[in-house]
C-alpha atoms as a PDB file:
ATOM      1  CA  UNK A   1      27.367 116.944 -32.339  1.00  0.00           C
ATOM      2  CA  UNK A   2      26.617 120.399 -34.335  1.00  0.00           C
ATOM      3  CA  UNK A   3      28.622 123.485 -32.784  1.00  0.00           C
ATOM      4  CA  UNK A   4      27.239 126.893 -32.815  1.00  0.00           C
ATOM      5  CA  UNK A   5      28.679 129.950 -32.470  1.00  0.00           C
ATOM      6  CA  UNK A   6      26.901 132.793 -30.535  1.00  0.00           C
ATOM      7  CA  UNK A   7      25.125 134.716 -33.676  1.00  0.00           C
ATOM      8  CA  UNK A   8      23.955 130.587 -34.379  1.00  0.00           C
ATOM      9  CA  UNK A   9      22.234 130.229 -31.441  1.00  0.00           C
ATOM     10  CA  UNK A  10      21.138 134.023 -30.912  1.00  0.00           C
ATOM     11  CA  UNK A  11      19.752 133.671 -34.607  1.00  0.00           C
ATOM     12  CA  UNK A  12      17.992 130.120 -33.538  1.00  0.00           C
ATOM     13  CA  UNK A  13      16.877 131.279 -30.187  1.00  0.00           C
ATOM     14  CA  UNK A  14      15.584 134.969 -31.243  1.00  0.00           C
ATOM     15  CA  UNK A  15      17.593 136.367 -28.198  1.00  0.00           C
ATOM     16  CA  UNK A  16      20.409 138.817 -28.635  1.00  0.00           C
ATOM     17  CA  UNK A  17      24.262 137.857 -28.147  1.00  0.00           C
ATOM     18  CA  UNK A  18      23.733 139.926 -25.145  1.00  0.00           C
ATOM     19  CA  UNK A  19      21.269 138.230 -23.472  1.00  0.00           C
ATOM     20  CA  UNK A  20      23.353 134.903 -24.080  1.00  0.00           C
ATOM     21  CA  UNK A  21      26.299 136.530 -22.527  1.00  0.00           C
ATOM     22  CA  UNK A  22      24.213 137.334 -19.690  1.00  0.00           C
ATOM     23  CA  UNK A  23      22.424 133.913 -19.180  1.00  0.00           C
ATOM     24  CA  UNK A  24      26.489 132.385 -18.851  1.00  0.00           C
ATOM     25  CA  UNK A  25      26.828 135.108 -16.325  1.00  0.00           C
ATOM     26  CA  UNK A  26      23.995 134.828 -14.201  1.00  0.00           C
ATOM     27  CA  UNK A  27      24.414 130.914 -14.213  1.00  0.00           C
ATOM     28  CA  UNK A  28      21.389 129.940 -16.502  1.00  0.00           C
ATOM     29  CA  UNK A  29      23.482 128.953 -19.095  1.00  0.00           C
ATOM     30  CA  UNK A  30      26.563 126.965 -19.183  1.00  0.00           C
ATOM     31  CA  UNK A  31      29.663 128.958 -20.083  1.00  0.00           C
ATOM     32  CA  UNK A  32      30.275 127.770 -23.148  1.00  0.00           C
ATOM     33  CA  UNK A  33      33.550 126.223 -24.643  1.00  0.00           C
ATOM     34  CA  UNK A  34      35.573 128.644 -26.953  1.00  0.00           C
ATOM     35  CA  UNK A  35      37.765 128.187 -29.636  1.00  0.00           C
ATOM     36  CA  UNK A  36      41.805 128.961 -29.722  1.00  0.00           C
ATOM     37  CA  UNK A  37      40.909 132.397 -31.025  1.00  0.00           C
ATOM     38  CA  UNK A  38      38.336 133.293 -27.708  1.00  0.00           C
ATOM     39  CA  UNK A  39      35.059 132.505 -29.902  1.00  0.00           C
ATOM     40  CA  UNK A  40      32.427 131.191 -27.976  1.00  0.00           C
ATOM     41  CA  UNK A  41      30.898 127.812 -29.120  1.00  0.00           C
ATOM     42  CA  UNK A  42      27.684 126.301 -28.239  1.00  0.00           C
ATOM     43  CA  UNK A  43      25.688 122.922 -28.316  1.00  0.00           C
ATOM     44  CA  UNK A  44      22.263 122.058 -29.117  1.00  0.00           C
ATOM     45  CA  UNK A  45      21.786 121.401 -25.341  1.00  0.00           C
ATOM     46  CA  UNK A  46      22.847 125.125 -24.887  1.00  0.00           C
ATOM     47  CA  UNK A  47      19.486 126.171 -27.298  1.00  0.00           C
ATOM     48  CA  UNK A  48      17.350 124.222 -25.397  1.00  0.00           C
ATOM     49  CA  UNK A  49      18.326 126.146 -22.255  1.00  0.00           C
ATOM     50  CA  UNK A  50      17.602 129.226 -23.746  1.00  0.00           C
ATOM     51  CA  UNK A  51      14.562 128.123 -25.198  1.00  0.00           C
ATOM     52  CA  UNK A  52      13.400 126.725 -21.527  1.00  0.00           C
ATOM     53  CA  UNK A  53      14.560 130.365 -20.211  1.00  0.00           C
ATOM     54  CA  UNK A  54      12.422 132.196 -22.838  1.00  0.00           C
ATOM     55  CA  UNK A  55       9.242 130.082 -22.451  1.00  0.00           C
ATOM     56  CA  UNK A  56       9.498 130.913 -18.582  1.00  0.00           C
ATOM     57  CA  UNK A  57       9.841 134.136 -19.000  1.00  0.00           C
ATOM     58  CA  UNK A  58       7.036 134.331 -20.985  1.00  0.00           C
ATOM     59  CA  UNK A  59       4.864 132.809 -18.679  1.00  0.00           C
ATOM     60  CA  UNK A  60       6.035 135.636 -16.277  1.00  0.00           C
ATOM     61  CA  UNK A  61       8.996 133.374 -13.937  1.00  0.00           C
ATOM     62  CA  UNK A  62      11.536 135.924 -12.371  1.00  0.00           C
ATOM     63  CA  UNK A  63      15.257 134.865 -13.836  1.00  0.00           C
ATOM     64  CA  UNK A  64      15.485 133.596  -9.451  1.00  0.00           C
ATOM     65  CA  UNK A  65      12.347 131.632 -10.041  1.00  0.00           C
ATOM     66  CA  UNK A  66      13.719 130.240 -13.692  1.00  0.00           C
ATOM     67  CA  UNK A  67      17.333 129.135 -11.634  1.00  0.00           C
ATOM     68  CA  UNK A  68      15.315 127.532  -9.447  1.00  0.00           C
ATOM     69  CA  UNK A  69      12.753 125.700 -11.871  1.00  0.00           C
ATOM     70  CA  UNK A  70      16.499 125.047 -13.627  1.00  0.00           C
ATOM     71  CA  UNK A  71      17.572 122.991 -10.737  1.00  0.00           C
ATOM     72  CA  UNK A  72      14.777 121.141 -10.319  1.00  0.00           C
ATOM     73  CA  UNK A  73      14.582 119.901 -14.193  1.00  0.00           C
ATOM     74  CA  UNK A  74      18.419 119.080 -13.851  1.00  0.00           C
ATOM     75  CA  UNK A  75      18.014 116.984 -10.209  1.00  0.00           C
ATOM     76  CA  UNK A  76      15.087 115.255 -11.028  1.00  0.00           C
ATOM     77  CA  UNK A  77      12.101 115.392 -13.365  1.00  0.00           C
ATOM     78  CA  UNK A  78       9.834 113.860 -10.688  1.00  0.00           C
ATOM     79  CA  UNK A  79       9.371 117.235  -8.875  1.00  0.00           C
ATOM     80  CA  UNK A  80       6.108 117.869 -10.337  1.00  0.00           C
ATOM     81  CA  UNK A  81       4.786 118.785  -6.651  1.00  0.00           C
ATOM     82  CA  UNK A  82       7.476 121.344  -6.260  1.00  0.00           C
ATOM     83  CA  UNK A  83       6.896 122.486  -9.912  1.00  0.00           C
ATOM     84  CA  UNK A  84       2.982 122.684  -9.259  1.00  0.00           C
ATOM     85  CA  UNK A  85       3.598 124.965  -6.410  1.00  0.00           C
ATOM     86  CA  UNK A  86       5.663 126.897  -8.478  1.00  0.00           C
ATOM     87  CA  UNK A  87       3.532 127.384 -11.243  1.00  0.00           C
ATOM     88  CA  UNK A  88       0.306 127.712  -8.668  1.00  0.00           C
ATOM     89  CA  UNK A  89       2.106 131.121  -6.895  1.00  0.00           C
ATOM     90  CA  UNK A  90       2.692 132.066 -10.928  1.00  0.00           C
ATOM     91  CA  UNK A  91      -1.253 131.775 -11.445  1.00  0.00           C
ATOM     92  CA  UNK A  92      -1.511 133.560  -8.168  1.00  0.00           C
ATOM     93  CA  UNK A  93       0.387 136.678  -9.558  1.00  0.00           C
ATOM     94  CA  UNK A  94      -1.422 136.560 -12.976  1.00  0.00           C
ATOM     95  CA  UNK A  95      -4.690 137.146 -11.353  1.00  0.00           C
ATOM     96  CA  UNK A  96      -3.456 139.941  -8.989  1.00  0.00           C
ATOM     97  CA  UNK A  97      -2.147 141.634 -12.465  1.00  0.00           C
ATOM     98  CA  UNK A  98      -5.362 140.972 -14.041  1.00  0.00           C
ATOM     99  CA  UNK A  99      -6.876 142.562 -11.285  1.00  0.00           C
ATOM    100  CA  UNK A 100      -4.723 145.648 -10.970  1.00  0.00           C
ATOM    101  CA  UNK A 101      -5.452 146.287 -15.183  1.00  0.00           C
ATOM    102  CA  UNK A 102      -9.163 145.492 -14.571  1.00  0.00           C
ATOM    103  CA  UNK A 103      -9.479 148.135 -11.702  1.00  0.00           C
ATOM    104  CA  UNK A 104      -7.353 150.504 -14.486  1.00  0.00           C
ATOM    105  CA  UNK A 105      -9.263 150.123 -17.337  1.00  0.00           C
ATOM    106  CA  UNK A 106     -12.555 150.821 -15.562  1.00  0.00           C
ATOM    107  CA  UNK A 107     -11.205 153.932 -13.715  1.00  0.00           C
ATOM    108  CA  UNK A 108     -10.109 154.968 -17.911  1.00  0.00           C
ATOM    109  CA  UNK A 109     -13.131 154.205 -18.884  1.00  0.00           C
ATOM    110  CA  UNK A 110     -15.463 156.016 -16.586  1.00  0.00           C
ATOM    111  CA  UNK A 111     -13.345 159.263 -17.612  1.00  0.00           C
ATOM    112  CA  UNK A 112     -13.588 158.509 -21.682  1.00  0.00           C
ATOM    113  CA  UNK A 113     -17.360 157.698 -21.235  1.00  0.00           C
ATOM    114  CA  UNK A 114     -16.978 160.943 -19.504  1.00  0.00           C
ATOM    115  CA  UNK A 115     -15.901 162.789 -22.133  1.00  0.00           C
ATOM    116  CA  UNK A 116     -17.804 165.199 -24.367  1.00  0.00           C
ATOM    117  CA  UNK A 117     -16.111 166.779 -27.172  1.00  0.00           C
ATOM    118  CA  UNK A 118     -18.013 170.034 -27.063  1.00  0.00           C
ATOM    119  CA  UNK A 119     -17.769 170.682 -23.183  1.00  0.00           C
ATOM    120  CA  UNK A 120     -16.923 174.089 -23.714  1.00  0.00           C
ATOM    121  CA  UNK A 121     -14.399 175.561 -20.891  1.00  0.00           C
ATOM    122  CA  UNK A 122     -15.225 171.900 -18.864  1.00  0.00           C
ATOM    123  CA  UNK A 123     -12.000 170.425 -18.248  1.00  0.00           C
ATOM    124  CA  UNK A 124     -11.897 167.317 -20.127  1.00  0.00           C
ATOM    125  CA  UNK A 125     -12.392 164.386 -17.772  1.00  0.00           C
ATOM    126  CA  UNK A 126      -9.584 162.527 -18.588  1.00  0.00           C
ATOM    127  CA  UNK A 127      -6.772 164.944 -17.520  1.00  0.00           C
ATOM    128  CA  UNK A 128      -8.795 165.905 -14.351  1.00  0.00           C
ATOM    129  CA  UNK A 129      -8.340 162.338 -13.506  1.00  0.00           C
ATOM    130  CA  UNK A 130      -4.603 162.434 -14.127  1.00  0.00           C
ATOM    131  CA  UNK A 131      -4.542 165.440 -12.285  1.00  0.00           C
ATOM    132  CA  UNK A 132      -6.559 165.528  -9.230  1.00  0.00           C
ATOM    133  CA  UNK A 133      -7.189 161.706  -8.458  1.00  0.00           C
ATOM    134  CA  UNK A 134      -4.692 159.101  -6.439  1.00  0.00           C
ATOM    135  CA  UNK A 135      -5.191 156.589  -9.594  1.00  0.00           C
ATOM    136  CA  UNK A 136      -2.313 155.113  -7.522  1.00  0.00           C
ATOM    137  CA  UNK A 137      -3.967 153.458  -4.767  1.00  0.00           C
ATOM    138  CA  UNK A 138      -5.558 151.158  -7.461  1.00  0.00           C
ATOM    139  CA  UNK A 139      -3.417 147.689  -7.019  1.00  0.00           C
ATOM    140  CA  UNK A 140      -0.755 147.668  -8.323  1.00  0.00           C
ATOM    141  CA  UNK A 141       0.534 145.753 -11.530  1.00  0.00           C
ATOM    142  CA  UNK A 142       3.840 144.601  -9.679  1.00  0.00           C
ATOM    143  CA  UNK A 143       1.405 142.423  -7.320  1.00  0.00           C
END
């Protein structure tokens, strides 16, 4: 079995000894075993956490929601229904964001379409927007 010291696996991983650290603190991670001298030492089991972490995140899963989806790959790997759910209430998010930067990128580009460059003493439509309108009754990103 290969061991892997923390720079190793940040290296392999493309996440900083930092985040590593902080994956072993928030319980993601295993604490790993260390040396005599204190040096932390890791597996190859301990990369394919992280890797499982970072593809989660990227699919937008809260570091709660990535525990959880955690728990269920260690207790059993025939939770698909519980795993479906999960990943239907991620889809669920995704379109509300979508939504929100629609709605934003219209209200934009009404104002740049807007725009003329020789408007003389006109404000230019773009700053009256971000002055004078509530762009933040729009919905929001956060869902």
């Amino acid at each position: 079995m290969s061991i892997f010291s923390i720079g190793q696996v940040a290296r392999k991983t493309g996440v900083g000894a930092e985040t590593i650290r902080f994956y072993e603190k928030e319980g993601l991670l295993e604490a790993s075993a260390r040396t005599k001298s204190g040096y932390r030492q890791y597996n190859q089991q301990s990369i394919e956490r992280i890797h499982f972490i970072r593809q989660a995140k990227y699919l937008g899963f809260t570091l709660k929601e990535i525990r959880e989806l955690l728990y269920l790959l260690a207790e059993s790997r025939d939770m698909c229904q519980d795993m479906q759910q999960s990943a239907l209430l991620k889809i669920t998010e995704m379109d509300q964001k979508i939504a929100a930067l629609q709605a934003l990128r219209i209200k934009l580009l009404n104002a740049v379409m807007l725009c003329d460059t020789d408007n003389g003493s006109e404000m230019c439509p773009i700053l009256n927007m971000l002055e004078h309108e509530d762009i933040q009754n729009l919905p929001t990103l956060n869902g």
